[in-house]
Structures are given as C-alpha cells and as structure tokens.
PDB file of N, CA and C in Angstrom:
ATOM      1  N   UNK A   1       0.839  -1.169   0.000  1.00  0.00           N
ATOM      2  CA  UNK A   1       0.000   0.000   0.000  1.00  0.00           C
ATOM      3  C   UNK A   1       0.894   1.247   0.000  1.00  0.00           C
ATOM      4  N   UNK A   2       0.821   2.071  -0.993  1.00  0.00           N
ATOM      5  CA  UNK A   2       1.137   3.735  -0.755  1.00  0.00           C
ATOM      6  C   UNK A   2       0.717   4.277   0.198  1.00  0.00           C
ATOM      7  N   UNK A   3       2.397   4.542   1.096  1.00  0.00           N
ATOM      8  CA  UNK A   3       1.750   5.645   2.198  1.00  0.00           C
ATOM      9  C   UNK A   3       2.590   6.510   2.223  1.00  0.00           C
ATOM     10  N   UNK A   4       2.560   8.032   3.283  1.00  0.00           N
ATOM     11  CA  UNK A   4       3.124   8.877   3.399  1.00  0.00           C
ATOM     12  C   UNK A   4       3.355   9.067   4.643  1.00  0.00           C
ATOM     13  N   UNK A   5       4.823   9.101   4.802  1.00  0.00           N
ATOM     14  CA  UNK A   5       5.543   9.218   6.300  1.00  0.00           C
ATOM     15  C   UNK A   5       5.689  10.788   6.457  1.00  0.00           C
ATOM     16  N   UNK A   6       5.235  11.670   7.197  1.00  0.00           N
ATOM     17  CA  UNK A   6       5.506  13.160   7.525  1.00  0.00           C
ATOM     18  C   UNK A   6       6.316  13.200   9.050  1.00  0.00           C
ATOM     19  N   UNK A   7       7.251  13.309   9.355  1.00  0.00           N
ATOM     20  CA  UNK A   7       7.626  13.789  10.299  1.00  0.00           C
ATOM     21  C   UNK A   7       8.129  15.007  10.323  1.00  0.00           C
ATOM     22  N   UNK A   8       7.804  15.787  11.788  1.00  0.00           N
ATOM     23  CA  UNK A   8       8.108  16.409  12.642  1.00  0.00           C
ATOM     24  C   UNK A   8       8.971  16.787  13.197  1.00  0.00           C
ATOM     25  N   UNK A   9      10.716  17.037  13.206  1.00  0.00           N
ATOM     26  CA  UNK A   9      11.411  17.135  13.745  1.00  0.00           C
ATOM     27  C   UNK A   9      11.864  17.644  14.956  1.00  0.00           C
ATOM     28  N   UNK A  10      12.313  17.520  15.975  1.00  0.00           N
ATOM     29  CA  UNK A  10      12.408  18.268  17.322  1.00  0.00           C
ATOM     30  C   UNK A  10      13.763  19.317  16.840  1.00  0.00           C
ATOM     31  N   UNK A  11      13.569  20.028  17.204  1.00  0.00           N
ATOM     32  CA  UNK A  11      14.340  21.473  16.606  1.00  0.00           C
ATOM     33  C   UNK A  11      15.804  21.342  17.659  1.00  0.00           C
ATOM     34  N   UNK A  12      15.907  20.893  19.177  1.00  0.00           N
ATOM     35  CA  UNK A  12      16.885  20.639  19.831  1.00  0.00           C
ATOM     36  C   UNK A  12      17.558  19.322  19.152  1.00  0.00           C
ATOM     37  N   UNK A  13      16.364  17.887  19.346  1.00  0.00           N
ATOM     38  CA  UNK A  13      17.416  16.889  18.643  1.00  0.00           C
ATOM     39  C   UNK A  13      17.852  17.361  17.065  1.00  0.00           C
ATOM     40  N   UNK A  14      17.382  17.652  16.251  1.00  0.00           N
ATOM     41  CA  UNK A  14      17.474  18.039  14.947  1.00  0.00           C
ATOM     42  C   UNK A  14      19.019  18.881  14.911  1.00  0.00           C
ATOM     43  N   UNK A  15      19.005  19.686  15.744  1.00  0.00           N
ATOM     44  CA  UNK A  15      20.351  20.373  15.906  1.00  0.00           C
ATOM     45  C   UNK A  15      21.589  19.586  16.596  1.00  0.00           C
ATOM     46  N   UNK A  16      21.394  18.673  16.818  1.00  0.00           N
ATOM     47  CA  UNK A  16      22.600  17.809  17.688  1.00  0.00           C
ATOM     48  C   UNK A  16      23.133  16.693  16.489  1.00  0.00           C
ATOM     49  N   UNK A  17      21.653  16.468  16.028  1.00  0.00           N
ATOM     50  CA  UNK A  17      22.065  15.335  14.761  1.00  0.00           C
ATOM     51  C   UNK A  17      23.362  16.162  13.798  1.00  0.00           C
ATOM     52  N   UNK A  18      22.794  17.477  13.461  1.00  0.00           N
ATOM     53  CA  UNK A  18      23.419  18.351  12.357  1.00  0.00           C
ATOM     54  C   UNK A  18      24.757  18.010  13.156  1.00  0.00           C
ATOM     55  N   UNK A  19      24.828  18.191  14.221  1.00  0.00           N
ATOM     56  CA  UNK A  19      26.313  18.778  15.143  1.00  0.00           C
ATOM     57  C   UNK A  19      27.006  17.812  14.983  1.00  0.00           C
ATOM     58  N   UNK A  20      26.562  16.451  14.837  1.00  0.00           N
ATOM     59  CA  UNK A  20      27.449  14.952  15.254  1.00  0.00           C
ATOM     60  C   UNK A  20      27.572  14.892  13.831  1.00  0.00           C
ATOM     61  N   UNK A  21      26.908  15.280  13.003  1.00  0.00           N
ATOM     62  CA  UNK A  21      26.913  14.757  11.491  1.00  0.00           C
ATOM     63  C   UNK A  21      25.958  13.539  10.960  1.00  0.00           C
ATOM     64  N   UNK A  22      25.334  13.125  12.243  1.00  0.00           N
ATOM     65  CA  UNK A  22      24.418  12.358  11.776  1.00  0.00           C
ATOM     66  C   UNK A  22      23.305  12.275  11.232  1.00  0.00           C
ATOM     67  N   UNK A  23      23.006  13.548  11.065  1.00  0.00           N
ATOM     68  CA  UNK A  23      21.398  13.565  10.430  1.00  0.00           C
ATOM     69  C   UNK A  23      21.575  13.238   8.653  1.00  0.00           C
ATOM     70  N   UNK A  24      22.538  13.422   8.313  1.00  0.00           N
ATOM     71  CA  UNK A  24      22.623  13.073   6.653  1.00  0.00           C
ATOM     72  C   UNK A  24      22.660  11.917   6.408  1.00  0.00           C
ATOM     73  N   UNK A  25      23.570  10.985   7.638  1.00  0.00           N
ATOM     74  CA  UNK A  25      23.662   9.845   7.590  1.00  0.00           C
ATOM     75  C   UNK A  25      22.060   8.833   8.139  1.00  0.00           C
ATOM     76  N   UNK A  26      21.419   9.337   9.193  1.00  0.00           N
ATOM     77  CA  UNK A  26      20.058   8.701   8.647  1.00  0.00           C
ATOM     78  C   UNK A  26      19.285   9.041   7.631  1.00  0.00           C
ATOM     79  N   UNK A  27      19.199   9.685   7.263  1.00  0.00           N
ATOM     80  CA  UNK A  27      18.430  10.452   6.102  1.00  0.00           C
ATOM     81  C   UNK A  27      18.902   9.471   4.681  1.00  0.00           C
ATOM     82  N   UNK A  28      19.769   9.207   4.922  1.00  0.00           N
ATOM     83  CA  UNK A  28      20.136   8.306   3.401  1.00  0.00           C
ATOM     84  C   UNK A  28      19.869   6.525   3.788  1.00  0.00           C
ATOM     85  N   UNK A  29      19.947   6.540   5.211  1.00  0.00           N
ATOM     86  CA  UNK A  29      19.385   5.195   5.745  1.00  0.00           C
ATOM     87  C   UNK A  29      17.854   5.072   5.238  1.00  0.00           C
ATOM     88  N   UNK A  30      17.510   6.034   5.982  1.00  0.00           N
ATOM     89  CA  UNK A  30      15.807   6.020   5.930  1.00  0.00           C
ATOM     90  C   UNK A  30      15.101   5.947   4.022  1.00  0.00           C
ATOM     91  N   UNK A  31      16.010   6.693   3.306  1.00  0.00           N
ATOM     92  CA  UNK A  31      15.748   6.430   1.884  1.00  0.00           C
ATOM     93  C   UNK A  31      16.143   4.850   1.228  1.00  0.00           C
ATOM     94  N   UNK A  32      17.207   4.279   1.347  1.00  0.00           N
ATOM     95  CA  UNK A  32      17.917   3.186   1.244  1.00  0.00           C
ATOM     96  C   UNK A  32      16.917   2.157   1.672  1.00  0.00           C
ATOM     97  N   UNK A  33      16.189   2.135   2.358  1.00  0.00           N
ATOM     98  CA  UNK A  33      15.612   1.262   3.820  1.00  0.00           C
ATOM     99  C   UNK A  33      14.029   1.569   2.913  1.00  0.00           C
ATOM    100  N   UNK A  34      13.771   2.765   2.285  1.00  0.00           N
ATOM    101  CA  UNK A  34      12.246   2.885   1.930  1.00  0.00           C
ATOM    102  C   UNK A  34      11.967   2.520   0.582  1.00  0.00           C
ATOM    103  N   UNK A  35      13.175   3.161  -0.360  1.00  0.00           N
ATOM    104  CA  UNK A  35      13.247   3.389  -1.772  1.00  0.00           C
ATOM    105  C   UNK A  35      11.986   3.900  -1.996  1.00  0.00           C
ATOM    106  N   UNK A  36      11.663   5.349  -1.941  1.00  0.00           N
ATOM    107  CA  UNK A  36      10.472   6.025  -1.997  1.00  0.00           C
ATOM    108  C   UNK A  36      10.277   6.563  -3.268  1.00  0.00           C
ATOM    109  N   UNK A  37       8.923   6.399  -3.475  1.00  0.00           N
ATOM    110  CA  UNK A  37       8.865   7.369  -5.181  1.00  0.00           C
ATOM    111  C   UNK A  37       9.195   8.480  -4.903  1.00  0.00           C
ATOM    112  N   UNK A  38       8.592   9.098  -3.766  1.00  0.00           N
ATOM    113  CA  UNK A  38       8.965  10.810  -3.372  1.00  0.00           C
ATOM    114  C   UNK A  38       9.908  10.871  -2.256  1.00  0.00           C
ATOM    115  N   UNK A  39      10.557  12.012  -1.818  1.00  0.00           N
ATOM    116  CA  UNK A  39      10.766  12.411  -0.722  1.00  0.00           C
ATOM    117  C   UNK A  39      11.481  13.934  -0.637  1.00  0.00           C
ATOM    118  N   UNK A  40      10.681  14.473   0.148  1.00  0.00           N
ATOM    119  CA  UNK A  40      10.790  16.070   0.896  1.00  0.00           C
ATOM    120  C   UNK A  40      11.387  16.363   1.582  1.00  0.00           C
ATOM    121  N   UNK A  41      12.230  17.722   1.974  1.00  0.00           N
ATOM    122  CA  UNK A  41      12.474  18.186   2.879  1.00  0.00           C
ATOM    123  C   UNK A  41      12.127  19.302   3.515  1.00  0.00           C
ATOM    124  N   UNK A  42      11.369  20.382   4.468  1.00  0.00           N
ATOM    125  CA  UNK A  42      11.073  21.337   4.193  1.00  0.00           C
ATOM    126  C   UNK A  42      10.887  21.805   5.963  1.00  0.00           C
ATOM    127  N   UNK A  43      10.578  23.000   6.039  1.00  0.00           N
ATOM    128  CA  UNK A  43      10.073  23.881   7.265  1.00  0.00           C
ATOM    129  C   UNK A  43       9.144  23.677   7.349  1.00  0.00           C
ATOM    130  N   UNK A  44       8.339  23.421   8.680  1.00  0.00           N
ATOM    131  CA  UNK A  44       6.894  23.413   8.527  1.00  0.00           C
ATOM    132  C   UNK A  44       6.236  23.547  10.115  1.00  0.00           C
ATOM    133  N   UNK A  45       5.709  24.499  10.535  1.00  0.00           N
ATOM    134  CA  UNK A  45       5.440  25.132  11.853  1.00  0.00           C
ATOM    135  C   UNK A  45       6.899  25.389  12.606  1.00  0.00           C
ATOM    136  N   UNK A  46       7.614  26.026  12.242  1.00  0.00           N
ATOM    137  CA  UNK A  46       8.698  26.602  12.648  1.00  0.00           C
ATOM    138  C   UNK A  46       9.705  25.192  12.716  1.00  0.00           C
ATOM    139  N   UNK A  47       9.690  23.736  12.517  1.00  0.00           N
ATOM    140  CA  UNK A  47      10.597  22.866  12.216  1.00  0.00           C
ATOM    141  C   UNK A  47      10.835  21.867  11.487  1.00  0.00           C
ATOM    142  N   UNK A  48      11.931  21.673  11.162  1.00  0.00           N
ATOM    143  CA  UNK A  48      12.671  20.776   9.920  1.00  0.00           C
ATOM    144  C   UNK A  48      11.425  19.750   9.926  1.00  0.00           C
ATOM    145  N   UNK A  49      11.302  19.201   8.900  1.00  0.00           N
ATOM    146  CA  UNK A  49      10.125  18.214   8.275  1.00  0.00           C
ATOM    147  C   UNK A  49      10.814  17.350   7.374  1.00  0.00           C
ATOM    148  N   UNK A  50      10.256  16.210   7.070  1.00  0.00           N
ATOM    149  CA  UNK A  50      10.229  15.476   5.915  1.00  0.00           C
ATOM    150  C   UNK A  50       9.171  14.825   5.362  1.00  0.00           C
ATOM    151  N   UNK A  51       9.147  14.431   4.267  1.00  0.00           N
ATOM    152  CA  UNK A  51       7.605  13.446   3.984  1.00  0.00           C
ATOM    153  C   UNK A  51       8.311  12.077   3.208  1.00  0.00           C
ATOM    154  N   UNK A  52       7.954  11.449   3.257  1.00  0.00           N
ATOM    155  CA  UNK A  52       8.540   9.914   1.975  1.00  0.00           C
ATOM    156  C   UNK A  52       7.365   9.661   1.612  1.00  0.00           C
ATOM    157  N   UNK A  53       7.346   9.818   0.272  1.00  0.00           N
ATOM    158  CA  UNK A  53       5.627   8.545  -0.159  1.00  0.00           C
ATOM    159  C   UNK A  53       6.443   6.777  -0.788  1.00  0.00           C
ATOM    160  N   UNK A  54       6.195   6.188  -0.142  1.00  0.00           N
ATOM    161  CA  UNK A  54       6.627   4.818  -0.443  1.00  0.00           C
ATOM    162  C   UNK A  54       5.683   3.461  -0.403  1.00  0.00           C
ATOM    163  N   UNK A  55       6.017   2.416  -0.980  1.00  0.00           N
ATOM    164  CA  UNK A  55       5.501   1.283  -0.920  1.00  0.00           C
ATOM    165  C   UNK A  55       5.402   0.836   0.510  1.00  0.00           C
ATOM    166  N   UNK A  56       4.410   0.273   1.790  1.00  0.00           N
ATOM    167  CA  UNK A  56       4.701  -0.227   2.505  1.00  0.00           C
ATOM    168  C   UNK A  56       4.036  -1.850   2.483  1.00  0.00           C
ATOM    169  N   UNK A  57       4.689  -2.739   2.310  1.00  0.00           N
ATOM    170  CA  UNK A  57       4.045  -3.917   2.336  1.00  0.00           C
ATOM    171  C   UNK A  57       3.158  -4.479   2.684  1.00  0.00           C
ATOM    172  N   UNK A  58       4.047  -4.203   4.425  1.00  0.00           N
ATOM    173  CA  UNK A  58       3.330  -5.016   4.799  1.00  0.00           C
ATOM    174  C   UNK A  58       3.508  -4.153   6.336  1.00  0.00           C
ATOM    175  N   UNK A  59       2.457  -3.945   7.440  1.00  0.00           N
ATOM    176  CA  UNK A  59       2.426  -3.369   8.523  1.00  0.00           C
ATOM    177  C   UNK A  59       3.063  -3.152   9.249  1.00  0.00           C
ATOM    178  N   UNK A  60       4.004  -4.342   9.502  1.00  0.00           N
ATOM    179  CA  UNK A  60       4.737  -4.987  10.279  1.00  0.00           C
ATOM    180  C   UNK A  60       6.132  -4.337   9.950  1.00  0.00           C
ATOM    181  N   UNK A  61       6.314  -3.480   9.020  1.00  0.00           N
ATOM    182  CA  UNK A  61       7.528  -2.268   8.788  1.00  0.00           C
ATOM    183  C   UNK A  61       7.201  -0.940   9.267  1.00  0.00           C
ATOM    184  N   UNK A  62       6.115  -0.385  10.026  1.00  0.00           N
ATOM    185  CA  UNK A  62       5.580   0.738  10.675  1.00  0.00           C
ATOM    186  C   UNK A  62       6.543   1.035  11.927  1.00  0.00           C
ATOM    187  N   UNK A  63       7.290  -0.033  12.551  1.00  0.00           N
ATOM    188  CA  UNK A  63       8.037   0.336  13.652  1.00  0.00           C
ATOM    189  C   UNK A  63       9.168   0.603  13.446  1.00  0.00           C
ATOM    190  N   UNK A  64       9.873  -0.708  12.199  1.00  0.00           N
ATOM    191  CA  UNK A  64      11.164  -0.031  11.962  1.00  0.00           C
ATOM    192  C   UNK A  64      11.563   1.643  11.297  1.00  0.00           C
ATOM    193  N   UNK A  65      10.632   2.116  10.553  1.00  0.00           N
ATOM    194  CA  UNK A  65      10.508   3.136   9.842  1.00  0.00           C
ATOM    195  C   UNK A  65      10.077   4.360  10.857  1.00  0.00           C
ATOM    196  N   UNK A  66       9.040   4.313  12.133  1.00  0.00           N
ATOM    197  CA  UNK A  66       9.169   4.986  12.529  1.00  0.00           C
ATOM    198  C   UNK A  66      10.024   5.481  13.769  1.00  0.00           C
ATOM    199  N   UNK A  67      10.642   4.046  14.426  1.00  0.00           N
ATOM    200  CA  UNK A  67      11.220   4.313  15.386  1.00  0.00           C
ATOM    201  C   UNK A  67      12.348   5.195  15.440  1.00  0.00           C
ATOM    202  N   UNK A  68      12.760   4.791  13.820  1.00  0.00           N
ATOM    203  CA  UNK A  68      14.112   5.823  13.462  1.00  0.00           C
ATOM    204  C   UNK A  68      13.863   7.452  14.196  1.00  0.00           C
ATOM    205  N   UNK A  69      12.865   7.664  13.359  1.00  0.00           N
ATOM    206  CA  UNK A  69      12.542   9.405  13.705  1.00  0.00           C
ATOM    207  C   UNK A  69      12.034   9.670  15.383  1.00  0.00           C
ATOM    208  N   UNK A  70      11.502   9.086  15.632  1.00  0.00           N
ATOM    209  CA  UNK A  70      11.217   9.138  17.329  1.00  0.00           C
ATOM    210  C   UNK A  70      12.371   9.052  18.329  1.00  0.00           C
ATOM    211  N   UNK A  71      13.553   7.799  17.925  1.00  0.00           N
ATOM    212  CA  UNK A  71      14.547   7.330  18.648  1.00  0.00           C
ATOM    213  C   UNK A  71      16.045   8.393  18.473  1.00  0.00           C
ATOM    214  N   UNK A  72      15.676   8.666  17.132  1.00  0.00           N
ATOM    215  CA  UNK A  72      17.001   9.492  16.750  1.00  0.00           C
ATOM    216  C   UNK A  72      16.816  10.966  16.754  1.00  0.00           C
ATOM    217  N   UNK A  73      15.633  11.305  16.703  1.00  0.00           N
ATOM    218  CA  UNK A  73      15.132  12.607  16.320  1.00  0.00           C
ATOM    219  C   UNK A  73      13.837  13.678  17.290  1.00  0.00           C
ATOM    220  N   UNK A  74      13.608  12.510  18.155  1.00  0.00           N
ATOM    221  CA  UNK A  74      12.395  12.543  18.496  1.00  0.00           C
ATOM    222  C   UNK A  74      11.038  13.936  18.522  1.00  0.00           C
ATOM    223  N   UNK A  75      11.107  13.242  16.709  1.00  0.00           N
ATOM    224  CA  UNK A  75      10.442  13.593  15.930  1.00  0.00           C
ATOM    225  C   UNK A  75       8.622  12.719  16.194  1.00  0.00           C
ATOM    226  N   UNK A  76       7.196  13.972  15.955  1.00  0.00           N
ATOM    227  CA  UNK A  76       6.323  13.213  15.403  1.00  0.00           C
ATOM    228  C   UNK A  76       5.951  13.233  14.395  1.00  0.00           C
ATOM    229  N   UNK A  77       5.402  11.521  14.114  1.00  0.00           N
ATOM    230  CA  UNK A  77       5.487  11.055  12.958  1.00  0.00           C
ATOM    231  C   UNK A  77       3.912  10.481  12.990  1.00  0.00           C
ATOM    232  N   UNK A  78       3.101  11.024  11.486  1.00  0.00           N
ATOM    233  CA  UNK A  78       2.189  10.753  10.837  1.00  0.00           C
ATOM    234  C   UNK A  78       2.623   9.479   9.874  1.00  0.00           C
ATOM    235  N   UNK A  79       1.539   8.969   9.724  1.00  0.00           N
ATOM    236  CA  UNK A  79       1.767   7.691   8.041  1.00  0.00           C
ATOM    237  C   UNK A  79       0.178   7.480   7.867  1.00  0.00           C
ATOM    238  N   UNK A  80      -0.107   7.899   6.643  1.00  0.00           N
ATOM    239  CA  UNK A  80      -1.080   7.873   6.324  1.00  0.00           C
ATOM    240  C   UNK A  80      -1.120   7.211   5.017  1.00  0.00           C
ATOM    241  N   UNK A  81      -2.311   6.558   4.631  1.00  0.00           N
ATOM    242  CA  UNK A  81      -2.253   5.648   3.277  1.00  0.00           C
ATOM    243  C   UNK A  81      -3.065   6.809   1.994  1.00  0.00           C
ATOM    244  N   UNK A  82      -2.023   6.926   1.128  1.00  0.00           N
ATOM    245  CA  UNK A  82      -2.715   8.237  -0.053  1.00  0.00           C
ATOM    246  C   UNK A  82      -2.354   7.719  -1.008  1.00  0.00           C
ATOM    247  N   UNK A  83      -3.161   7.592  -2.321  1.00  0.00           N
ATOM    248  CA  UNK A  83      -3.451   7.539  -4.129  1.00  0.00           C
ATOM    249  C   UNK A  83      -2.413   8.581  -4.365  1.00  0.00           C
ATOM    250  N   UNK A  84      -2.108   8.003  -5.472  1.00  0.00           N
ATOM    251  CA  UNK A  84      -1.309   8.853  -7.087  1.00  0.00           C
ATOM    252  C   UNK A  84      -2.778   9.023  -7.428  1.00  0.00           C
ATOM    253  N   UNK A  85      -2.651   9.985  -8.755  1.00  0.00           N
ATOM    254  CA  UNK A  85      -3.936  10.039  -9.752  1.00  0.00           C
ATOM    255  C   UNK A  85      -4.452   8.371 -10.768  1.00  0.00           C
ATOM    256  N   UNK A  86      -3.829   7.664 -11.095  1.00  0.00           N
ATOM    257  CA  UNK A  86      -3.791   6.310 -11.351  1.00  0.00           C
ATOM    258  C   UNK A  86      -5.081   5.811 -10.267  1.00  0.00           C
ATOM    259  N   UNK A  87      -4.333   5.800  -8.647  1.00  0.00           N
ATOM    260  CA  UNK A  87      -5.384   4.911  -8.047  1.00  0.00           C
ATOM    261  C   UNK A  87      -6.864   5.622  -7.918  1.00  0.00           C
ATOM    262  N   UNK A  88      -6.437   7.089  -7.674  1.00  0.00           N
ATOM    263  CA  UNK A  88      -7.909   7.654  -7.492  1.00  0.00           C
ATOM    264  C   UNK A  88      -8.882   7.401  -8.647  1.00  0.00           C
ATOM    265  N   UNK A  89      -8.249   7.466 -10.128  1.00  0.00           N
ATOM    266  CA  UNK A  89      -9.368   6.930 -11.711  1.00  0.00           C
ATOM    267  C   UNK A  89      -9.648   5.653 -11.099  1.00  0.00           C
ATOM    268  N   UNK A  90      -9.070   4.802 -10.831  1.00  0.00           N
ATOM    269  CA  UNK A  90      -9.798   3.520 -10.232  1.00  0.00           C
ATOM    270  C   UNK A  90     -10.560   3.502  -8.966  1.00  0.00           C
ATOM    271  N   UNK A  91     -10.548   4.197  -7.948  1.00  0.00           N
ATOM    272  CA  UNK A  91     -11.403   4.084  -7.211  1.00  0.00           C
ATOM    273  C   UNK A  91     -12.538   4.295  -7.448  1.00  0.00           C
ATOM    274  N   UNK A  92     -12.372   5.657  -8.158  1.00  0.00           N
ATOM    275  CA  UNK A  92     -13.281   6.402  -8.611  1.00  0.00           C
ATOM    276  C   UNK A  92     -14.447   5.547 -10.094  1.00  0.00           C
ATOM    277  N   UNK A  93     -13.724   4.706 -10.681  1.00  0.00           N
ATOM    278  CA  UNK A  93     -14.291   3.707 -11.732  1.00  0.00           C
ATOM    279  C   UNK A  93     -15.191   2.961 -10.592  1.00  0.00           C
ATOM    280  N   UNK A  94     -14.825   2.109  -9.648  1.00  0.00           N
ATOM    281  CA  UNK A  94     -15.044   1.435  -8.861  1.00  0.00           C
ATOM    282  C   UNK A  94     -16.654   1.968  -8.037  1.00  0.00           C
ATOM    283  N   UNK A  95     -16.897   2.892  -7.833  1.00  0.00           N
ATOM    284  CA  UNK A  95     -17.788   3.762  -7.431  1.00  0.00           C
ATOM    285  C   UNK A  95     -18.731   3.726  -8.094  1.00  0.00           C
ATOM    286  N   UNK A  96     -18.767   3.861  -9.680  1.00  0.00           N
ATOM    287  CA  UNK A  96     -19.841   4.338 -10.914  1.00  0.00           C
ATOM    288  C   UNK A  96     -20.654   2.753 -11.334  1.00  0.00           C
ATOM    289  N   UNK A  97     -19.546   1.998 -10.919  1.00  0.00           N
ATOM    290  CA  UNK A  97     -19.930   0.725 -11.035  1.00  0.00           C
ATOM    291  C   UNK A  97     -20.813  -0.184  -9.977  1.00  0.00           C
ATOM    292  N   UNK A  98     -20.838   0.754  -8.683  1.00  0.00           N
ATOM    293  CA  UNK A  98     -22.190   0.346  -7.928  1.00  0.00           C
ATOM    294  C   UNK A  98     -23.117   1.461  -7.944  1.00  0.00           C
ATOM    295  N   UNK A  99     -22.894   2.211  -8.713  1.00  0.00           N
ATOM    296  CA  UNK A  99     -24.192   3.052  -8.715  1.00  0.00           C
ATOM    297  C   UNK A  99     -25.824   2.780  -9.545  1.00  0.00           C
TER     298      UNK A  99
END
C-alpha cells in the first residue's frame, strides 16, 4: 500500500544530529531502507520536516521506519495511506460501477 511518512522534527534533537553529522547519515538510511517514489524536505510550523511517499508492504515495517525518527530525532510522525492520480481513476471507476 502507498503511504506517506511526515515527520516532525524536534528542533533541539534536529540540531545535535546536524552537530554529530548524523542527520545526513540517517536520512540516506531512511531512503535506502524505503526506496520512496517521493521524498521532501522542508520547514513546517517553525521545524525541519520530511515526507517519503513509499511502498509499505506489509504493517509490520511501521516500527522499523518509525522508530528511526522518534529514537534518533524525536520527531512526530504521521503515516497515512494516499493515491497517485492512477489509483484515485480507479477508485473512482469502482464507485460508478455500484451506482
């Protein structure tokens, strides 16, 4: 299933990661580890953010993926399941066809 990981960054841990040098180095984990069609970086209510839209299989990868950002960052983290335009024409087919 397509979902979208948004985290939250904590603006103190976020700055310690920068300091040790580690925040680049999860950041290429967390891509490596997702292989995402998308991924963001941006400001968002005054702190560092990211989003990944990726394949998630299977459920049972919700902890490894988020613990990263909580444990290392303690960051909060959204994952929500969202369509490309592809799935929405099919849902949306899917609909007309019980009407």
């Amino acid at each position: 299933m397509r979902v979208m990981l948004h985290a939250h960054i904590d603006t103190e841990a976020g700055n310690e990661a920068i300091r040790k040098g580690t925040l680049p180095q999860m950041m290429n984990s967390v891509i490596g580890q997702l292989k995402p069609e998308a991924a963001y970086f941006f400001p968002n209510m005054g702190r560092r953010s990211c989003m990944f839209v990726f394949d998630m299989q299977d459920s049972s990868q919700l902890p490894s993926v988020a613990e990263t950002f909580f444990m290392e960052l303690g960051a909060e983290v959204e994952v929500v399941p969202v369509m490309n335009g592809d799935d929405l024409k099919k849902g949306l087919a899917s609909l007309q066809s019980r009407a």
